[in-house]
Protein backbone atom coordinates (compact mmCIF):
# COMPACT_ATOMS: atom_id res chain seq x y z
CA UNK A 1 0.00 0.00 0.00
CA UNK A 2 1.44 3.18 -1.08
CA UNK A 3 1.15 6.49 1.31
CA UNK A 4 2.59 10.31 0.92
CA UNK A 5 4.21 11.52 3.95
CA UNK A 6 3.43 15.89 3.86
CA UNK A 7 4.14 18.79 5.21
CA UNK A 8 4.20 22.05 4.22
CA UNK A 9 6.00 25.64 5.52
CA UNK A 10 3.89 29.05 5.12
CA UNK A 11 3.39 33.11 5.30
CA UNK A 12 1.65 32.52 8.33
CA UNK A 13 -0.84 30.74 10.20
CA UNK A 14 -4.32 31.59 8.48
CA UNK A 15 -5.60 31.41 4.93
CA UNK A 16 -8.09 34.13 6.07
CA UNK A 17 -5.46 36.32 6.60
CA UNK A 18 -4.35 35.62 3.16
CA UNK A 19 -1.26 33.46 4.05
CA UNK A 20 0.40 31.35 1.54
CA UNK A 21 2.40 28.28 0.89
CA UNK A 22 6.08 28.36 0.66
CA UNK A 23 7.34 25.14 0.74
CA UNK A 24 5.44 21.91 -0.28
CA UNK A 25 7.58 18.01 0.77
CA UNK A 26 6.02 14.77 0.30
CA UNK A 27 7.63 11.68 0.63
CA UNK A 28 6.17 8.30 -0.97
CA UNK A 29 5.77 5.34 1.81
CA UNK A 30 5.21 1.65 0.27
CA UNK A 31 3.79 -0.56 2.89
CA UNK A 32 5.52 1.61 5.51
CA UNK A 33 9.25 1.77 3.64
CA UNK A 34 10.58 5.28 1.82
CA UNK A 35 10.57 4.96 -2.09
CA UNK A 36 12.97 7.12 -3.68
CA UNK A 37 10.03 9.31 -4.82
CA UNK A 38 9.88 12.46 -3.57
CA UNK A 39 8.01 15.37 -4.51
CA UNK A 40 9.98 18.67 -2.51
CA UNK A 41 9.42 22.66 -4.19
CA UNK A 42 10.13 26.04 -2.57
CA UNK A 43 7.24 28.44 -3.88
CA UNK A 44 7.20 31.56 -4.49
CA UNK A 45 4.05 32.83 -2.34
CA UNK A 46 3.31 36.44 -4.11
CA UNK A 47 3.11 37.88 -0.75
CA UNK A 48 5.50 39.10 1.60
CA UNK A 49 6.09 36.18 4.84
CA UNK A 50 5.35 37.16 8.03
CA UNK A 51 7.96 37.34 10.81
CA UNK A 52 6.55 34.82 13.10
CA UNK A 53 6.63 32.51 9.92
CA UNK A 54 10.25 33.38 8.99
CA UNK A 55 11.34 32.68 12.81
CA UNK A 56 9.92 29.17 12.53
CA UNK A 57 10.78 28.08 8.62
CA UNK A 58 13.53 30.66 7.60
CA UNK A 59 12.76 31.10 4.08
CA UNK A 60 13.21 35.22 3.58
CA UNK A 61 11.13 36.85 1.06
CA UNK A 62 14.35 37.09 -1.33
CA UNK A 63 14.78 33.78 -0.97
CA UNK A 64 11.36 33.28 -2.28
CA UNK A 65 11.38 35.66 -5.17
CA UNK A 66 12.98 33.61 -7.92
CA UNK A 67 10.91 30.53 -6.95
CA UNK A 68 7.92 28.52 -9.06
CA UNK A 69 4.06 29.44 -8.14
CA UNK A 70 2.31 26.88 -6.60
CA UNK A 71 0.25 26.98 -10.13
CA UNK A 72 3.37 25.96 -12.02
CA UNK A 73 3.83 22.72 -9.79
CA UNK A 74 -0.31 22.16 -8.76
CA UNK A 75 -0.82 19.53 -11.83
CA UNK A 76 2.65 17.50 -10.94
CA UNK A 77 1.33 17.70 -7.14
CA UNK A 78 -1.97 16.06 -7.55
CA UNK A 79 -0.36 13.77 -10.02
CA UNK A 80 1.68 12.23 -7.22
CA UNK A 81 -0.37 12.53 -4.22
CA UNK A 82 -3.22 10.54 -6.81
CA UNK A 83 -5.17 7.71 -5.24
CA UNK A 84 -2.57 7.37 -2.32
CA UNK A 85 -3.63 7.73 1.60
CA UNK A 86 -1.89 10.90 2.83
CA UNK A 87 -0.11 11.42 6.33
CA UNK A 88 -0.22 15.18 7.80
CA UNK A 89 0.96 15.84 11.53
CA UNK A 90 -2.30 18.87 12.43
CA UNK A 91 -3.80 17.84 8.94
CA UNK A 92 -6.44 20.76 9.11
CA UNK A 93 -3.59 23.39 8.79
CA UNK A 94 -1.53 21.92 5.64
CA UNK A 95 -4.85 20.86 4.13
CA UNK A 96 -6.83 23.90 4.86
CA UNK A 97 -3.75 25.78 3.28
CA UNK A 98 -3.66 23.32 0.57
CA UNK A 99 -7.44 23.45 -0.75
CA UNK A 100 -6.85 27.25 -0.76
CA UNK A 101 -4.32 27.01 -3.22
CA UNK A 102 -6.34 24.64 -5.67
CA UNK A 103 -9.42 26.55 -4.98
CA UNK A 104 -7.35 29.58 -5.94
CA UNK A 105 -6.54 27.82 -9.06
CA UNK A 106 -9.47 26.84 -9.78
CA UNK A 107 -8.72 22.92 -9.03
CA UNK A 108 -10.64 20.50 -6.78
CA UNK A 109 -10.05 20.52 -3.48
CA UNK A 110 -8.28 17.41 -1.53
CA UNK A 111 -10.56 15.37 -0.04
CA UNK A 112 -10.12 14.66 3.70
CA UNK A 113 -11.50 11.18 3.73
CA UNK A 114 -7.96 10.32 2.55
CA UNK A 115 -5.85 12.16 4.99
CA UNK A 116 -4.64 10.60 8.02
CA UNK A 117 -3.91 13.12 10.83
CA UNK A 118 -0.96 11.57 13.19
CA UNK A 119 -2.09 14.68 15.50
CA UNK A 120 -5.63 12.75 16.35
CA UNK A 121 -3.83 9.44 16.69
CA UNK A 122 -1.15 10.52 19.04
CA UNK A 123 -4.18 12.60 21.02
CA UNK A 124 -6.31 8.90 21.15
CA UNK A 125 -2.90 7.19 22.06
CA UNK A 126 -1.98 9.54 24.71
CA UNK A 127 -4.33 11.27 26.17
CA UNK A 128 -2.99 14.45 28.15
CA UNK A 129 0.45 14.01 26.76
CA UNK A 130 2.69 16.04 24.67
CA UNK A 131 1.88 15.62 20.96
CA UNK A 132 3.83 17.95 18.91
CA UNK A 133 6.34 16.17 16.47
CA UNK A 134 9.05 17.14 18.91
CA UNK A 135 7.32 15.66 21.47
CA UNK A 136 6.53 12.35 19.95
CA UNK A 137 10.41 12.39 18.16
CA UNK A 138 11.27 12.25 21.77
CA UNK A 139 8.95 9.66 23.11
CA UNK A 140 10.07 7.11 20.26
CA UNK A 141 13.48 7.97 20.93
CA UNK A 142 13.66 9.78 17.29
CA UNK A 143 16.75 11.47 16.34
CA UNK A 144 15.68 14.83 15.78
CA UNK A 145 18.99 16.96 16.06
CA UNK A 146 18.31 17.94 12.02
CA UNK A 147 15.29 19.92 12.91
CA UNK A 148 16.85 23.04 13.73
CA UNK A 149 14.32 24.92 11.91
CA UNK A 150 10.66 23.73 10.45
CA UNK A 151 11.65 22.38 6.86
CA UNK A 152 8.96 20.45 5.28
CA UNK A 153 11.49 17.42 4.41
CA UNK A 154 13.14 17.21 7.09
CA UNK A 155 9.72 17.01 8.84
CA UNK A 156 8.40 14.41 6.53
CA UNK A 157 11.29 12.19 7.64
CA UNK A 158 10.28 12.62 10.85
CA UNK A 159 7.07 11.93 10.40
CA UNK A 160 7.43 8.44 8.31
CA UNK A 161 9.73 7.48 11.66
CA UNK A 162 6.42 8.27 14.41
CA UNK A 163 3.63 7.22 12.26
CA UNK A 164 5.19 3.78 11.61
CA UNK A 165 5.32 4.21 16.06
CA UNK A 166 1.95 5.26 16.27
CA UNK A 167 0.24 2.27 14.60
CA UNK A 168 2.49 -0.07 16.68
CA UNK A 169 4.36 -1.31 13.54
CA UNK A 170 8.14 -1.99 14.00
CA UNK A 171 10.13 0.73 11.62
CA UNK A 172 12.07 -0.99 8.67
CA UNK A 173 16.00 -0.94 8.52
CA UNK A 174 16.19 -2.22 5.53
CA UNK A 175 14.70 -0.62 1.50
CA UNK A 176 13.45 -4.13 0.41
CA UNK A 177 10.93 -1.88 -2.51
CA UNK A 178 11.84 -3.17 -5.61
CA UNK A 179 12.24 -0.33 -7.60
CA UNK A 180 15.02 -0.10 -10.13
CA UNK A 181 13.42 3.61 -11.07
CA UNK A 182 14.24 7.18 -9.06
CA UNK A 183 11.31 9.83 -9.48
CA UNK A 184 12.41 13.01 -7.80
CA UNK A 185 10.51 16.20 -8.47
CA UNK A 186 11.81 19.01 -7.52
CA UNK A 187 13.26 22.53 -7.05
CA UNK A 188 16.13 22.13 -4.92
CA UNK A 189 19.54 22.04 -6.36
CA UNK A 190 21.86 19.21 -5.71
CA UNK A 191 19.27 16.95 -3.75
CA UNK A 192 20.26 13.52 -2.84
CA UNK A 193 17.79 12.65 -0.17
CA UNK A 194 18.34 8.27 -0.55
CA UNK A 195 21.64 6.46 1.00
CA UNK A 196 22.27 3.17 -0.77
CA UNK A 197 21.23 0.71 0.34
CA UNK A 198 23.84 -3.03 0.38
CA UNK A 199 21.63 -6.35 0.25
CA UNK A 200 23.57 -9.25 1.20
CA UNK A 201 25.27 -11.82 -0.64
CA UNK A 202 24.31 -14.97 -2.14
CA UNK A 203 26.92 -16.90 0.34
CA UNK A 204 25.94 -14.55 2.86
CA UNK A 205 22.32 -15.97 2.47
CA UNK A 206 23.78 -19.13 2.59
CA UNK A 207 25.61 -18.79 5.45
CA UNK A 208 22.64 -17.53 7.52
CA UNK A 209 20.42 -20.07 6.53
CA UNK A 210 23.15 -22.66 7.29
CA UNK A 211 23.07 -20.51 10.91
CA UNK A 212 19.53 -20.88 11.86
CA UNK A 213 19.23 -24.72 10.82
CA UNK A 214 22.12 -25.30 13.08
CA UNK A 215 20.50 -23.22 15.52
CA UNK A 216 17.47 -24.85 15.58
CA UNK A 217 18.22 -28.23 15.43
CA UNK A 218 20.30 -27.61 18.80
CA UNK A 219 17.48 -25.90 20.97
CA UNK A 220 14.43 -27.71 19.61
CA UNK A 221 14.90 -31.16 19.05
């Protein structure tokens, strides 16, 4: 089963307010393992960001300038998010932010029946608890030392690591997705988000199997 990891970085906190999208990340999940697709853009928002927003995220109006519109990148988007479950950490604020952009566009909306808000399942798992991504990073023991400031990759990283915690599934150590191709779309120069992986050898496989017959034999019969 195939799931898209998001998060996205704003102008600010309300579409009312006429606040924008600046960064969009998605990572692809196949039965809980990271495919090498990725879908990552900076945006340029046509609006100036606010300076609570630029405290949290960084990204400086100049930075912003030179960058696509969301309408450049909107029919790529739905093309990869198409037909796959989607995983948003406070789901109403990225969604809410991204339905204004497609309404804006004149596109249809996301629907919310296939969001999955980690928010509302860490708030059913622990009640009264701390349930920020920080928060849960730290209660799964979640190396989080990269966050330094709210990037929406970086986050989505995060975020594949606690959902896989949240529905009580053990997190994979090793890319078994076979998948000879590499789909990465996006607007950041010199991205290389994937470490190779090594599979073990044929003797190696051997050897093992040789290892756990042995094994076996001894405590069992």
């Amino acid at each position: 089963m195939k799931e898209i990891v998001l998060d996205t970085e704003t102008t600010g906190l309300s579409v009312k307010d006429g606040h924008r999208i600046v960064e969009i990340g998605c990572i692809e999940l196949d039965n809980l393992i990271p495919t090498k697709n990725i879908f990552h853009f900076y945006l340029n928002p046509e609006r100036k960001v606010s300076e609570k927003a630029f405290e949290v995220h960084g990204y400086s109006d100049e930075f912003l300038a030179n960058k696509q519109k969301f309408l450049e990148i909107a029919d790529d988007f739905i093309e990869f998010i198409k037909d796959k479950k989607i995983i948003i950490h406070n789901a109403e604020f990225d969604i809410g932010h991204l339905n204004n952009e497609l309404s804006l566009i004149g596109k249809s909306e996301i629907n919310k029946s296939n969001v999955i808000d980690t928010l509302e399942l860490a708030r059913n798992k622990f009640p009264g608890s701390g349930i920020s991504l920080d928060a849960l990073c730290k209660r799964f023991r979640i190396d989080n030392s990269k966050r330094e400031k709210h990037t929406a990759l970086i986050d989505c990283e995060l975020l594949a690591k606690v959902y896989i915690n949240l529905i009580d599934q053990k997190e994979p150590t090793l890319d078994l997705v076979e998948n000879n191709e590499t789909k990465i779309i996006s607007n950041r120069d010199g991205f290389d988000y994937y470490k190779k992986i090594i599979l073990p050898t044929e003797e190696e496989l051997s050897n093992h199997k040789e290892f756990l017959k042995k094994n076996l034999k001894k405590n069992y019969f």
